[in-house]
Protein backbone atom coordinates (compact mmCIF):
# COMPACT_ATOMS: atom_id res chain seq x y z
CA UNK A 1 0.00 0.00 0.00
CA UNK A 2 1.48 3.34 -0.99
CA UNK A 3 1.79 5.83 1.78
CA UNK A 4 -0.43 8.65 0.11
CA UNK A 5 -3.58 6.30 0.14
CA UNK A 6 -2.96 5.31 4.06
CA UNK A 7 -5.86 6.50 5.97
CA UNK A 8 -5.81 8.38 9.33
CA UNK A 9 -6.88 4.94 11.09
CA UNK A 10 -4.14 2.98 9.63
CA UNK A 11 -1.50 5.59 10.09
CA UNK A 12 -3.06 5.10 14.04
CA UNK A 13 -3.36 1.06 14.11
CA UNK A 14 0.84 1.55 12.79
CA UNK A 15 1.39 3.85 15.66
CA UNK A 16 0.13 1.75 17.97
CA UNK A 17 1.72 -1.01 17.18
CA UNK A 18 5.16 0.54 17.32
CA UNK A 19 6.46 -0.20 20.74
CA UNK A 20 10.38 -1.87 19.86
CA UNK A 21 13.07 -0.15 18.66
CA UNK A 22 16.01 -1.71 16.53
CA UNK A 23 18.91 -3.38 18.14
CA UNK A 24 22.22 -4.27 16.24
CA UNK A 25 25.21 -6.60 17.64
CA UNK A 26 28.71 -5.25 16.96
CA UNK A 27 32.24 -6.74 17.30
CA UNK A 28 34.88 -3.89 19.17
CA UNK A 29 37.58 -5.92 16.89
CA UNK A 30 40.54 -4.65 19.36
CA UNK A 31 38.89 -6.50 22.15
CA UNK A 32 37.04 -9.28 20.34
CA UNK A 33 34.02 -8.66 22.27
CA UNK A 34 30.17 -8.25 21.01
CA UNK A 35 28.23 -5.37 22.11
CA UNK A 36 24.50 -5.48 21.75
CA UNK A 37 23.21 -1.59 20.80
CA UNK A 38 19.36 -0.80 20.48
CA UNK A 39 18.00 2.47 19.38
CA UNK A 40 16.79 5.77 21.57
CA UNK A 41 14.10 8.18 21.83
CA UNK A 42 14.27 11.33 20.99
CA UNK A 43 13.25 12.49 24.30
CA UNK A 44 16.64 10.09 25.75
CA UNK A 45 18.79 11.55 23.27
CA UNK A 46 17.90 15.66 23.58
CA UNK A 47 18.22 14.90 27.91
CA UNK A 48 22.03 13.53 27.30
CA UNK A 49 22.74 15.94 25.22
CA UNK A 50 21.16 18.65 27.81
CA UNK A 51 23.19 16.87 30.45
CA UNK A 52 26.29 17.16 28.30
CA UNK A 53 25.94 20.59 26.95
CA UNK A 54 27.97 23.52 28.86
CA UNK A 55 26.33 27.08 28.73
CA UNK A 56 28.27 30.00 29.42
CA UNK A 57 27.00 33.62 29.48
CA UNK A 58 29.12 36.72 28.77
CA UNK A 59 27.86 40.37 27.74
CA UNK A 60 24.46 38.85 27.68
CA UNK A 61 25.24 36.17 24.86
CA UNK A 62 24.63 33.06 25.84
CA UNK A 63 26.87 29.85 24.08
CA UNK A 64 26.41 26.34 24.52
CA UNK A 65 29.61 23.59 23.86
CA UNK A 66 28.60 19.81 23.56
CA UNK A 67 31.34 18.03 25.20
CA UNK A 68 31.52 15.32 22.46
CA UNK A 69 33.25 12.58 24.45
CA UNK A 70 30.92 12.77 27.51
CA UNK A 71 27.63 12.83 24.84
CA UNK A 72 29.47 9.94 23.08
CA UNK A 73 30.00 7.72 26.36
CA UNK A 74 27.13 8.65 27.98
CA UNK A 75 24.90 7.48 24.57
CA UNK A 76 26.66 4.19 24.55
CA UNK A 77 25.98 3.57 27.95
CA UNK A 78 22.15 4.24 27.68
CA UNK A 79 22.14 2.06 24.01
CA UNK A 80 23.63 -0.81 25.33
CA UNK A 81 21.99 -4.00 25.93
CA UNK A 82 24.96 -6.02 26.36
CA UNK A 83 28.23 -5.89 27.82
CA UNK A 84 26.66 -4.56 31.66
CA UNK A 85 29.34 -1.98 32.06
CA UNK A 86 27.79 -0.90 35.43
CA UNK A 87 29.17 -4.53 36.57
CA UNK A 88 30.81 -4.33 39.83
CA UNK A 89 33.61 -6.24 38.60
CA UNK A 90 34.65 -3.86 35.82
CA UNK A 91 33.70 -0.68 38.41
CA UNK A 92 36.15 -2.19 40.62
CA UNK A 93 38.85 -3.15 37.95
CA UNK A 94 38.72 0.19 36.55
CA UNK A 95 38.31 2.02 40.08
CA UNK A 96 35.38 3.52 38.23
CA UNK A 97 32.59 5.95 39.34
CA UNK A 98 30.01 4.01 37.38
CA UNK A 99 29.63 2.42 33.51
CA UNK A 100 30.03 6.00 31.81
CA UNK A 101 33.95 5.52 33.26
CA UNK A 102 33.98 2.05 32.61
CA UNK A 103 33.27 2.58 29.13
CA UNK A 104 35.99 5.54 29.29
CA UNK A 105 38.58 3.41 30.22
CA UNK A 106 37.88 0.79 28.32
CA UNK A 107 37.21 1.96 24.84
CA UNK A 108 39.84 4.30 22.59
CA UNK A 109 38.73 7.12 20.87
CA UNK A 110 37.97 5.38 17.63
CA UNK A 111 35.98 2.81 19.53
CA UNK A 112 33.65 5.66 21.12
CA UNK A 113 33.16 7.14 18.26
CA UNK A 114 32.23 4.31 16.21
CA UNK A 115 29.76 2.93 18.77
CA UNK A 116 27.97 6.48 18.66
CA UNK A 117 27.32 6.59 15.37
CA UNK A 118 25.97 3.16 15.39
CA UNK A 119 23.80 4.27 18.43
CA UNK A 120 22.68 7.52 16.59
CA UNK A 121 21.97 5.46 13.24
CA UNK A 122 19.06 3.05 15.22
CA UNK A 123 18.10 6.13 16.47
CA UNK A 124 16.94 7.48 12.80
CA UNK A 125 19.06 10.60 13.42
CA UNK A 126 21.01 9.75 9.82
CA UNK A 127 18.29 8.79 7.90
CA UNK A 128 17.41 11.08 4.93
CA UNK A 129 14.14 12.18 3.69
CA UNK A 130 14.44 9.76 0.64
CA UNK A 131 15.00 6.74 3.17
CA UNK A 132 11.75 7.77 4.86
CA UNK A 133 9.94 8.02 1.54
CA UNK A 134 11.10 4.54 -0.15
C-alpha cells in the first residue's frame, strides 16, 4: 500500500503497534568482544545531550559547547543491551565511578566514536528524507 492512500486509522493502528526499537550486535575488533546496541528516543537523546551541553554567558550572549566525548559515552551507555558496564567487577577493575567511566577506560577514541554513530543510526538521526519516503 502506498503511503499517500494510508488513511488516518491505519496511520493510528501503525502507531500503535510501534512499541520496539532496533537493536544491532557489533564486534569492538581490538577487544574481540560483542556489544548489543538498540535504538533511543528522541526524548533520551535531547536529555544527554542537555546533560552534556555547557552554557556560558558573557555580555548577555549566551553559548552552549557539547562536550563530544561525555555525549558519546554517555549514549553508549544508555544504548547498550549487552556488555553490563555498570558490573561491579569492571567498576572495581577500573576504580570507576560508574559504567560512563567504565566505558571511558575501556574503549579508545575510535571505539567511542564508532559505537555512537551506530547508536545515533538506530536512532533514525542519519536517515534522509528519501530513506523515509522509499
Amino acid at each position: 500500500m502506498s503511503f499517500e492512500k494510508m488513511t488516518e486509522d491505519q496511520i493510528l493502528q501503525r502507531l500503535l503497534e510501534t512499541d520496539t526499537v532496533p537493536e544491532r550486535t557489533v564486534v569492538v575488533p581490538r577487544l574481540n568482544i560483542p556489544v548489543t546496541l538498540r535504538g533511543l528516543t528522541g526524548k533520551q537523546v535531547f536529555s544527554i545531550r542537555e546533560r552534556c551541553s555547557e552554557r556560558n554567558e558573557r555580555r548577555g550572549r549566551v553559548t552552549e559547547r557539547l562536550d563530544e566525548e561525555q555525549f558519546n559515552v554517555a549514549l553508549i551507555a544508555t544504548a547498550t543491551v549487552k556488555p553490563d558496564w555498570g558490573n561491579q567487577k569492571l567498576i572495581n577493575k577500573f576504580n570507576a565511578s560508574g559504567p560512563e567511566e567504565v566505558i571511558k577506560r575501556i574503549l579508545l577514541a575510535g571505539e567511542l566514536s564508532a559505537l555512537s554513530n551506530i547508536v545515533l543510526d538506530l536512532s533514525g538521526f542519519n536517515i534522509s528524507l528519501e530513506d523515509v519516503k522509499n
